[in-house]
PDB file of N, CA and C in Angstrom:
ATOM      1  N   UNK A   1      15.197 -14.391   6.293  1.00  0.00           N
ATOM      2  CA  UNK A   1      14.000 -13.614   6.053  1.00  0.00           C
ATOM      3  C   UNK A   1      13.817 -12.539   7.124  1.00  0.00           C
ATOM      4  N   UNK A   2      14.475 -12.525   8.251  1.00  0.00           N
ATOM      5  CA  UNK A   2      13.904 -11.857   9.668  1.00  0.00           C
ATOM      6  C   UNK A   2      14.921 -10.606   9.237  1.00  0.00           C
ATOM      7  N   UNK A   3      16.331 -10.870   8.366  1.00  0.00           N
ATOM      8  CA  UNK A   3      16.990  -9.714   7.966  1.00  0.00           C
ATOM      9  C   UNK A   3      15.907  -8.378   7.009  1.00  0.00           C
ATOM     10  N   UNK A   4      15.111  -9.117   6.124  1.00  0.00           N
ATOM     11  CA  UNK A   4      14.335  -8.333   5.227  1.00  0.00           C
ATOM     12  C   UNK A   4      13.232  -7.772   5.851  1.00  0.00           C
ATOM     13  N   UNK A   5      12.624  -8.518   7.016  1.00  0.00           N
ATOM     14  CA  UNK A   5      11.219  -8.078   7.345  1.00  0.00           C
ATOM     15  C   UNK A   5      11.698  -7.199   8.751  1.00  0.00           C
ATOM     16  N   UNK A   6      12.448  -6.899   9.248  1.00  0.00           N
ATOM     17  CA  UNK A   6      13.143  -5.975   9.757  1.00  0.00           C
ATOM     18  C   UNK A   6      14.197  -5.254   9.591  1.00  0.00           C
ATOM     19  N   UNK A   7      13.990  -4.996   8.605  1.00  0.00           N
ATOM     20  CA  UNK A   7      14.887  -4.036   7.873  1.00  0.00           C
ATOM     21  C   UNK A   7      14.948  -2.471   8.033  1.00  0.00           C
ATOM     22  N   UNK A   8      16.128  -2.273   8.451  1.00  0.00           N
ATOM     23  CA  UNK A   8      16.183  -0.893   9.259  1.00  0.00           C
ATOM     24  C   UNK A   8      15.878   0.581   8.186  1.00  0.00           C
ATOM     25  N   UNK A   9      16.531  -0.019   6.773  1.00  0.00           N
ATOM     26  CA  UNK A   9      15.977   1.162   6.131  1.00  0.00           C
ATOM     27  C   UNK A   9      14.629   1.245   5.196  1.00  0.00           C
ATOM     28  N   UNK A  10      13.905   0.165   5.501  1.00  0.00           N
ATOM     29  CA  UNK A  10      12.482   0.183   4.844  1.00  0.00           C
ATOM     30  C   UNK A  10      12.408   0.096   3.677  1.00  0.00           C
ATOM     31  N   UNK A  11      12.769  -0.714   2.995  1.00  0.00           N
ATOM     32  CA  UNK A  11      12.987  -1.057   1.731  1.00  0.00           C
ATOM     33  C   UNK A  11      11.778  -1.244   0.929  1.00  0.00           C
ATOM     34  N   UNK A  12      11.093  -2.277   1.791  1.00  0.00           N
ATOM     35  CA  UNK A  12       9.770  -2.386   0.898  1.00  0.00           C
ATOM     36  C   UNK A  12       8.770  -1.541   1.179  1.00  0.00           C
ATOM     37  N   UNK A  13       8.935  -0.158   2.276  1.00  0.00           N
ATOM     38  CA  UNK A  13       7.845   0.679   1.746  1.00  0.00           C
ATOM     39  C   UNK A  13       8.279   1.681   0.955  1.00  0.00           C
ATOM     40  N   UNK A  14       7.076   2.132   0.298  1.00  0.00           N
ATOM     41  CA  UNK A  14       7.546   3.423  -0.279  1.00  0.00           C
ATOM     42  C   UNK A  14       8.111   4.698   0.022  1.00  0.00           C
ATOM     43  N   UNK A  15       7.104   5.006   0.950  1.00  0.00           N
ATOM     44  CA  UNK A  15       7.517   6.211   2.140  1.00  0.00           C
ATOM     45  C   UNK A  15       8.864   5.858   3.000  1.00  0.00           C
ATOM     46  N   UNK A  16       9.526   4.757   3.234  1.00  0.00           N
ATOM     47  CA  UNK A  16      10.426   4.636   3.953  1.00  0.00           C
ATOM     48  C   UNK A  16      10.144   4.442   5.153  1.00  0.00           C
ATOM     49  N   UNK A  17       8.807   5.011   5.717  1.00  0.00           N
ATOM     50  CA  UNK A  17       8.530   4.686   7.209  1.00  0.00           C
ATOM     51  C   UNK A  17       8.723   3.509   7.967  1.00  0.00           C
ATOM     52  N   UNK A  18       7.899   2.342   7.047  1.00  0.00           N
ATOM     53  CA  UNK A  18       7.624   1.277   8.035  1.00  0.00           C
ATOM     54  C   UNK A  18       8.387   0.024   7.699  1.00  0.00           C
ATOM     55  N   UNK A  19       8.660  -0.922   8.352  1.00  0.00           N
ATOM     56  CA  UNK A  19       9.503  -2.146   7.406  1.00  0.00           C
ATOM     57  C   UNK A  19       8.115  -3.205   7.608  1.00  0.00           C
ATOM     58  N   UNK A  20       8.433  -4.116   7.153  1.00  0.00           N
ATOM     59  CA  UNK A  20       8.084  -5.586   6.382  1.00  0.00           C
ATOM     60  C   UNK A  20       6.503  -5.748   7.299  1.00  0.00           C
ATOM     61  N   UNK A  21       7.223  -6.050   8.938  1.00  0.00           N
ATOM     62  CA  UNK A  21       6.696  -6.199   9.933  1.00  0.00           C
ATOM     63  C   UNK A  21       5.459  -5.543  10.112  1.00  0.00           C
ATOM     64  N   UNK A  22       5.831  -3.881  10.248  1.00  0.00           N
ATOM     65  CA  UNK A  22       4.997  -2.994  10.629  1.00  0.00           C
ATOM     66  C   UNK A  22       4.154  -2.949   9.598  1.00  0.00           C
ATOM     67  N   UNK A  23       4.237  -3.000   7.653  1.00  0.00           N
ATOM     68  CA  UNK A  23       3.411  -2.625   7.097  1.00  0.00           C
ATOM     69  C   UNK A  23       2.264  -3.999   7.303  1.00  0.00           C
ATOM     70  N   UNK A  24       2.380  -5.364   8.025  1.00  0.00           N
ATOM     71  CA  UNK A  24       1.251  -6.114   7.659  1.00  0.00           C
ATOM     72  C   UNK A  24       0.642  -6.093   9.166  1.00  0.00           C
ATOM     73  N   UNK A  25       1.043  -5.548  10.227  1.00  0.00           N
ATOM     74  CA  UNK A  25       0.492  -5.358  11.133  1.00  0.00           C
ATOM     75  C   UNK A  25      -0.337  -3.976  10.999  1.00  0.00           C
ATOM     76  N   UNK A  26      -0.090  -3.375   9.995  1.00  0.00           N
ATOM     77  CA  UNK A  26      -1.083  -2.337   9.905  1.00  0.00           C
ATOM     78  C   UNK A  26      -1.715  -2.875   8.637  1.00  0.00           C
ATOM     79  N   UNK A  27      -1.526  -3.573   8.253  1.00  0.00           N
ATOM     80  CA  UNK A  27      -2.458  -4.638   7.278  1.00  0.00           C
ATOM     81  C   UNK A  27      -3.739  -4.968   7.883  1.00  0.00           C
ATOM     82  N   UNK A  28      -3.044  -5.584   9.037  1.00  0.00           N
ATOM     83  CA  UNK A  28      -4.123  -6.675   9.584  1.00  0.00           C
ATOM     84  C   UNK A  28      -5.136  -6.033  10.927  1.00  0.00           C
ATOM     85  N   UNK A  29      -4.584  -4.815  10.731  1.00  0.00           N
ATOM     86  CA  UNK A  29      -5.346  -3.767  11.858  1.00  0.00           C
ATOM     87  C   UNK A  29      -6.899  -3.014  10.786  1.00  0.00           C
ATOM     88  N   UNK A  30      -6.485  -2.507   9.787  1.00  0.00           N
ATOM     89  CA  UNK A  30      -6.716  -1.946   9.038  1.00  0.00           C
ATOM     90  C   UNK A  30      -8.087  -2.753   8.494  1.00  0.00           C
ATOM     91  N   UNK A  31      -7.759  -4.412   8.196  1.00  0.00           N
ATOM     92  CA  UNK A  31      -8.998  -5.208   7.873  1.00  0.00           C
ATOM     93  C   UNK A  31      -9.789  -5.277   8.537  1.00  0.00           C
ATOM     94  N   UNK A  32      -8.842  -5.658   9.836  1.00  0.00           N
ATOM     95  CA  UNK A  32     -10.023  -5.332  11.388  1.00  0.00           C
ATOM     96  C   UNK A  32     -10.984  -4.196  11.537  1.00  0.00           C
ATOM     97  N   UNK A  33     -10.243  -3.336  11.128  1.00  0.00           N
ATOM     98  CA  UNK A  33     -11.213  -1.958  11.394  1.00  0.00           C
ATOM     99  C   UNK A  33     -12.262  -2.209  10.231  1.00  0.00           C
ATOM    100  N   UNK A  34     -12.026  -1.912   8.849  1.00  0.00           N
ATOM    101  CA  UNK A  34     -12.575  -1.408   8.001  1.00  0.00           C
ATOM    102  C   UNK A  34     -12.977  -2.534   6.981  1.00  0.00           C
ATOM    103  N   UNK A  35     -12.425  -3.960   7.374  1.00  0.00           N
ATOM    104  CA  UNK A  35     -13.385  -5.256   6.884  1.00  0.00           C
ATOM    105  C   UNK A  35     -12.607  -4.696   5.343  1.00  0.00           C
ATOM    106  N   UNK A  36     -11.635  -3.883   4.574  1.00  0.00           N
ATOM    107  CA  UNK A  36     -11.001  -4.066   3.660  1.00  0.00           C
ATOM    108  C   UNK A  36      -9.420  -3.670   3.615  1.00  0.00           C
ATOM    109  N   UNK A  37      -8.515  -3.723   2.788  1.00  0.00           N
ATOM    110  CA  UNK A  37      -6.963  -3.401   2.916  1.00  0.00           C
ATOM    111  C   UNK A  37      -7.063  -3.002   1.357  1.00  0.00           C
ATOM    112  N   UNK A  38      -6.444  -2.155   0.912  1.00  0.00           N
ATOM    113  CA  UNK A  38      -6.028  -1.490  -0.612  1.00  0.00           C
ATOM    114  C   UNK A  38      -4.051  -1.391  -0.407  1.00  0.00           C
ATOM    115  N   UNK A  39      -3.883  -1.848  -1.147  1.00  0.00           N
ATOM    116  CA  UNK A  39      -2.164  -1.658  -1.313  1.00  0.00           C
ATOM    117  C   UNK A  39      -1.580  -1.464  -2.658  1.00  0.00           C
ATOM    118  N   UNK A  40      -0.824  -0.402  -2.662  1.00  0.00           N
ATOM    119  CA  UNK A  40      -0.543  -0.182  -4.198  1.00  0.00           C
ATOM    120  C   UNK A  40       0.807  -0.425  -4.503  1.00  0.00           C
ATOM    121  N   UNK A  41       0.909  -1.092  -5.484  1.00  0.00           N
ATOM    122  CA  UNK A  41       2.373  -1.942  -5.541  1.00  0.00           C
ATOM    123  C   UNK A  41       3.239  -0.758  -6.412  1.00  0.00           C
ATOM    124  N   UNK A  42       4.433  -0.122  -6.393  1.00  0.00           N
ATOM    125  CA  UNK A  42       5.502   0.466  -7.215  1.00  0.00           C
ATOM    126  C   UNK A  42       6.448  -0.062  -7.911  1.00  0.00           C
ATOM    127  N   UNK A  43       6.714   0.453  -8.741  1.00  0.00           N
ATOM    128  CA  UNK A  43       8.300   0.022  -9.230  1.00  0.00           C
ATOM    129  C   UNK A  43       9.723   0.981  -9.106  1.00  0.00           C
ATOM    130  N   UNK A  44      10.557   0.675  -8.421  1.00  0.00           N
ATOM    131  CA  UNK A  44      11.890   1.987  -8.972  1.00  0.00           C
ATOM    132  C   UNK A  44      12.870   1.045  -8.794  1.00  0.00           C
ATOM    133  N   UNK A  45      13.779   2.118  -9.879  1.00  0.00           N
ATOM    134  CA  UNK A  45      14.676   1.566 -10.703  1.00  0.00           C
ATOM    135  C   UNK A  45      16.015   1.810 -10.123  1.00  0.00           C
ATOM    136  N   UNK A  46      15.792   2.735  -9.104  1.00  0.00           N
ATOM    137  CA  UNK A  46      17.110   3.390  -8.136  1.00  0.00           C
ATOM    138  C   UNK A  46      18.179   1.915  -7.999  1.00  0.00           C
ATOM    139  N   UNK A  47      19.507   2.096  -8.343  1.00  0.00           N
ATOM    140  CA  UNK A  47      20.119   0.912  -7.972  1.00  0.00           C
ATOM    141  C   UNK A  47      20.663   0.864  -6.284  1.00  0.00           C
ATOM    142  N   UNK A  48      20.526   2.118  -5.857  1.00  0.00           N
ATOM    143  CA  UNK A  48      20.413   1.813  -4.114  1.00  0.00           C
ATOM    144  C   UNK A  48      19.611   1.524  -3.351  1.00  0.00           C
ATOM    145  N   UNK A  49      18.247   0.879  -4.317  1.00  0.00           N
ATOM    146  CA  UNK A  49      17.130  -0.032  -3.508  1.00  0.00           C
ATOM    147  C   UNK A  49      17.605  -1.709  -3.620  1.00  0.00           C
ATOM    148  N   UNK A  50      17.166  -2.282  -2.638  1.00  0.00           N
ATOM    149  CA  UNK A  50      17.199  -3.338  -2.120  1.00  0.00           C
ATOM    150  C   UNK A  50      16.046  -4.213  -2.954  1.00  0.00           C
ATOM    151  N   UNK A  51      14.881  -3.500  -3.114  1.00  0.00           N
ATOM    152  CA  UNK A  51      13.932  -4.965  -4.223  1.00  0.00           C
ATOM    153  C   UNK A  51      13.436  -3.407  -4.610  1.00  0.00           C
ATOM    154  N   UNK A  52      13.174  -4.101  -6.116  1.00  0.00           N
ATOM    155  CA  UNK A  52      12.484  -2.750  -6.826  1.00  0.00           C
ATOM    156  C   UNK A  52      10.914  -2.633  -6.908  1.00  0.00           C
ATOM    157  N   UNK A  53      10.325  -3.999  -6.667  1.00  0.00           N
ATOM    158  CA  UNK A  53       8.906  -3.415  -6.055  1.00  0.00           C
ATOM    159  C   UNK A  53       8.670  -3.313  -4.423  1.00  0.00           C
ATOM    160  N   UNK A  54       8.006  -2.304  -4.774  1.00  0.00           N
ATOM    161  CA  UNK A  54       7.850  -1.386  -3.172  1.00  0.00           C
ATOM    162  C   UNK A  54       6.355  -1.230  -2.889  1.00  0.00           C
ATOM    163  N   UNK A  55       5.666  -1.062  -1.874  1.00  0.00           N
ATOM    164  CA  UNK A  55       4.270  -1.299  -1.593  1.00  0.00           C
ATOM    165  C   UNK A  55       3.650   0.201  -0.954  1.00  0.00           C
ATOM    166  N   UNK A  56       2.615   0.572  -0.821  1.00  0.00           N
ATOM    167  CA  UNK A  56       1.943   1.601  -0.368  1.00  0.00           C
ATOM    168  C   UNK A  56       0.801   1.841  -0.012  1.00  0.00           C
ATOM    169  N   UNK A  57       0.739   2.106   1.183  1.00  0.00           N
ATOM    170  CA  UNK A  57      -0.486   1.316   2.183  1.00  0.00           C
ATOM    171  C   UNK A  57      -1.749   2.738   1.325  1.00  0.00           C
ATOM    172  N   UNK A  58      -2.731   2.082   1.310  1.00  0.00           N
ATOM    173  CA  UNK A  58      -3.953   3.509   0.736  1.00  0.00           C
ATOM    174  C   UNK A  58      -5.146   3.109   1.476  1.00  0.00           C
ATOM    175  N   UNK A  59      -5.185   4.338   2.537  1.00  0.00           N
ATOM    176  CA  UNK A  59      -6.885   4.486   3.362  1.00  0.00           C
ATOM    177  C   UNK A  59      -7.861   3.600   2.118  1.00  0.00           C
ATOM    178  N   UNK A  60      -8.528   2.906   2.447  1.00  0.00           N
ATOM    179  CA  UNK A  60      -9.772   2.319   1.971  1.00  0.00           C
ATOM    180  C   UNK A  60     -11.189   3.530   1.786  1.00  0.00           C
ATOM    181  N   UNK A  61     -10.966   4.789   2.489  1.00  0.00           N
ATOM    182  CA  UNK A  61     -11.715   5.855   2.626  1.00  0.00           C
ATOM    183  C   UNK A  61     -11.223   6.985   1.607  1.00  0.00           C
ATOM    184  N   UNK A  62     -10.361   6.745   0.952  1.00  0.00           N
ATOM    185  CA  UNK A  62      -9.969   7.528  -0.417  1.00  0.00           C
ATOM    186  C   UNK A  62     -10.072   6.925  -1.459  1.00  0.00           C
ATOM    187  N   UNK A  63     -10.723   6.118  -1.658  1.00  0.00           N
ATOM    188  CA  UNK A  63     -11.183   5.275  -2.847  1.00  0.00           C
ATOM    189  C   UNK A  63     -12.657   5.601  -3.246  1.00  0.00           C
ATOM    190  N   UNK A  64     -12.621   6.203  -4.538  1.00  0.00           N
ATOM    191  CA  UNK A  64     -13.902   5.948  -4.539  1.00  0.00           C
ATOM    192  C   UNK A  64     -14.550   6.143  -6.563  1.00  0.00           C
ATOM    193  N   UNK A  65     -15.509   6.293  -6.722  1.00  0.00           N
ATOM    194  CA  UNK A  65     -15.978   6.490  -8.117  1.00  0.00           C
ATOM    195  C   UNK A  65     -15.659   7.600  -8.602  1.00  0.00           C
ATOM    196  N   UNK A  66     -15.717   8.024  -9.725  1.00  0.00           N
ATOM    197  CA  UNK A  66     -15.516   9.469 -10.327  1.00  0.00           C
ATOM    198  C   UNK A  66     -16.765  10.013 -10.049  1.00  0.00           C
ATOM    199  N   UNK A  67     -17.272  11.101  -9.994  1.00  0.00           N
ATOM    200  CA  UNK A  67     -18.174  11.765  -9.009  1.00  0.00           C
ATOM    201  C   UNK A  67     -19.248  10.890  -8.973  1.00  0.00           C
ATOM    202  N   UNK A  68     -18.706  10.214  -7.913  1.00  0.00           N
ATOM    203  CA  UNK A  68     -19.797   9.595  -7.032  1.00  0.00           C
ATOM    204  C   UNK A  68     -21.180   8.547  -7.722  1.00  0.00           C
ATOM    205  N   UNK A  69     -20.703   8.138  -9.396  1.00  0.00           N
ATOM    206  CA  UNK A  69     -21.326   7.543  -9.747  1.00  0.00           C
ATOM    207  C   UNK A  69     -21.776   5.782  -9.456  1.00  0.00           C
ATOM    208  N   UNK A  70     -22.282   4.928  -9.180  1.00  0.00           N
ATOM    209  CA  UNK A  70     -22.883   3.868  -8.967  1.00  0.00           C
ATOM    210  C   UNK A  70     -21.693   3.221  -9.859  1.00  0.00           C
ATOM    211  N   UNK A  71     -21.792   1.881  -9.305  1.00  0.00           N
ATOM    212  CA  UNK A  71     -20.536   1.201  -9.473  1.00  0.00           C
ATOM    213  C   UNK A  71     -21.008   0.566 -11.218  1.00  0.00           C
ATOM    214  N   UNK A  72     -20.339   0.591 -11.976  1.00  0.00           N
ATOM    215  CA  UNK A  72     -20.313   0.454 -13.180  1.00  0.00           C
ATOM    216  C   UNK A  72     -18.992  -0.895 -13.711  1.00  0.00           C
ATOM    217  N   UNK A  73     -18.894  -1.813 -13.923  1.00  0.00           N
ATOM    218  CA  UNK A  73     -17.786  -2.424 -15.003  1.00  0.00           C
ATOM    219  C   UNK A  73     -16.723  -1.787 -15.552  1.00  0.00           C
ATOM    220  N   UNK A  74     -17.679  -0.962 -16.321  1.00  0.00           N
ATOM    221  CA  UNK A  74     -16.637   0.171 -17.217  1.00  0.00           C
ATOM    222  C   UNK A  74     -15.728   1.211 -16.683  1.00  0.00           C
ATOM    223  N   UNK A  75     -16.029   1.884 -15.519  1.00  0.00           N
ATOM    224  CA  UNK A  75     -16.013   2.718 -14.408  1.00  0.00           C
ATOM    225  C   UNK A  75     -14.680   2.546 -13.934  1.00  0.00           C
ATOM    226  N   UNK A  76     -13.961   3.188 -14.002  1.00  0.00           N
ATOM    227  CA  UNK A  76     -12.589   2.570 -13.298  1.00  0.00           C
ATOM    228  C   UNK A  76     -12.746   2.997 -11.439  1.00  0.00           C
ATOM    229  N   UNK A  77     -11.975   2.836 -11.003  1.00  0.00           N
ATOM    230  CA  UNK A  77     -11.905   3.175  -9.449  1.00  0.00           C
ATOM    231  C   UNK A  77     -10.793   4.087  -9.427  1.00  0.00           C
ATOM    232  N   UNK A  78     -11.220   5.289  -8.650  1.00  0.00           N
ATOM    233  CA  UNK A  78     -10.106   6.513  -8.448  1.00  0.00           C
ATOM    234  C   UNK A  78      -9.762   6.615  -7.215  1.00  0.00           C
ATOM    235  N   UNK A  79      -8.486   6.682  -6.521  1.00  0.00           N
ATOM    236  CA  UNK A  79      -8.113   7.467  -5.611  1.00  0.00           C
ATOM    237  C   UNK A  79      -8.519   9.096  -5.163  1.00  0.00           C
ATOM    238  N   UNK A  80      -8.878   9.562  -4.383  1.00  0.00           N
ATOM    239  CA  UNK A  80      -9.221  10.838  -4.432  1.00  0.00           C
ATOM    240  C   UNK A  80      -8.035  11.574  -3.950  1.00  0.00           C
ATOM    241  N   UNK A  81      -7.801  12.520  -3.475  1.00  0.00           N
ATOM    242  CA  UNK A  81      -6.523  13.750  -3.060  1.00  0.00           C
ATOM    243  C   UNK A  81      -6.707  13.901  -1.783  1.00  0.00           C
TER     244      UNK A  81
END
């Protein structure tokens, strides 16, 4: 397991930046700060990836309603730009 979660070419992020390690230590920084974590799971099909779902860390501060309406059921939740 210590081969995958330090894995030099970053397999399980999306961006490639961070490996296994680094993305849950900025997991667990991230809850600390902001009391939430958002992670968006991928799929690719590339056969020179190593696992085909891949993860992607998302600010908790780019989340939000479609203009700014009160939280609704129906309402989906948007990422903003």
């Amino acid at each position: 397991m210590e081969r995958v979660a330090e894995d030099d070419c970053c397999c399980i992020d999306v961006e490639r930046k961070r490996t296994f390690t680094m993305m849950i230590r900025e997991g667990v920084a991230m809850h600390a700060f902001n009391g939430e974590l958002f992670v968006q799971a991928t799929w690719d099909t590339s056969p020179s990836r190593l696992f085909r779902t891949q993860f992607r860390m998302v600010s908790p501060k780019r989340i939000s309603n479609p203009e700014q309406y009160r939280r609704q059921p129906e309402l989906p939740c948007r990422c903003a730009d």
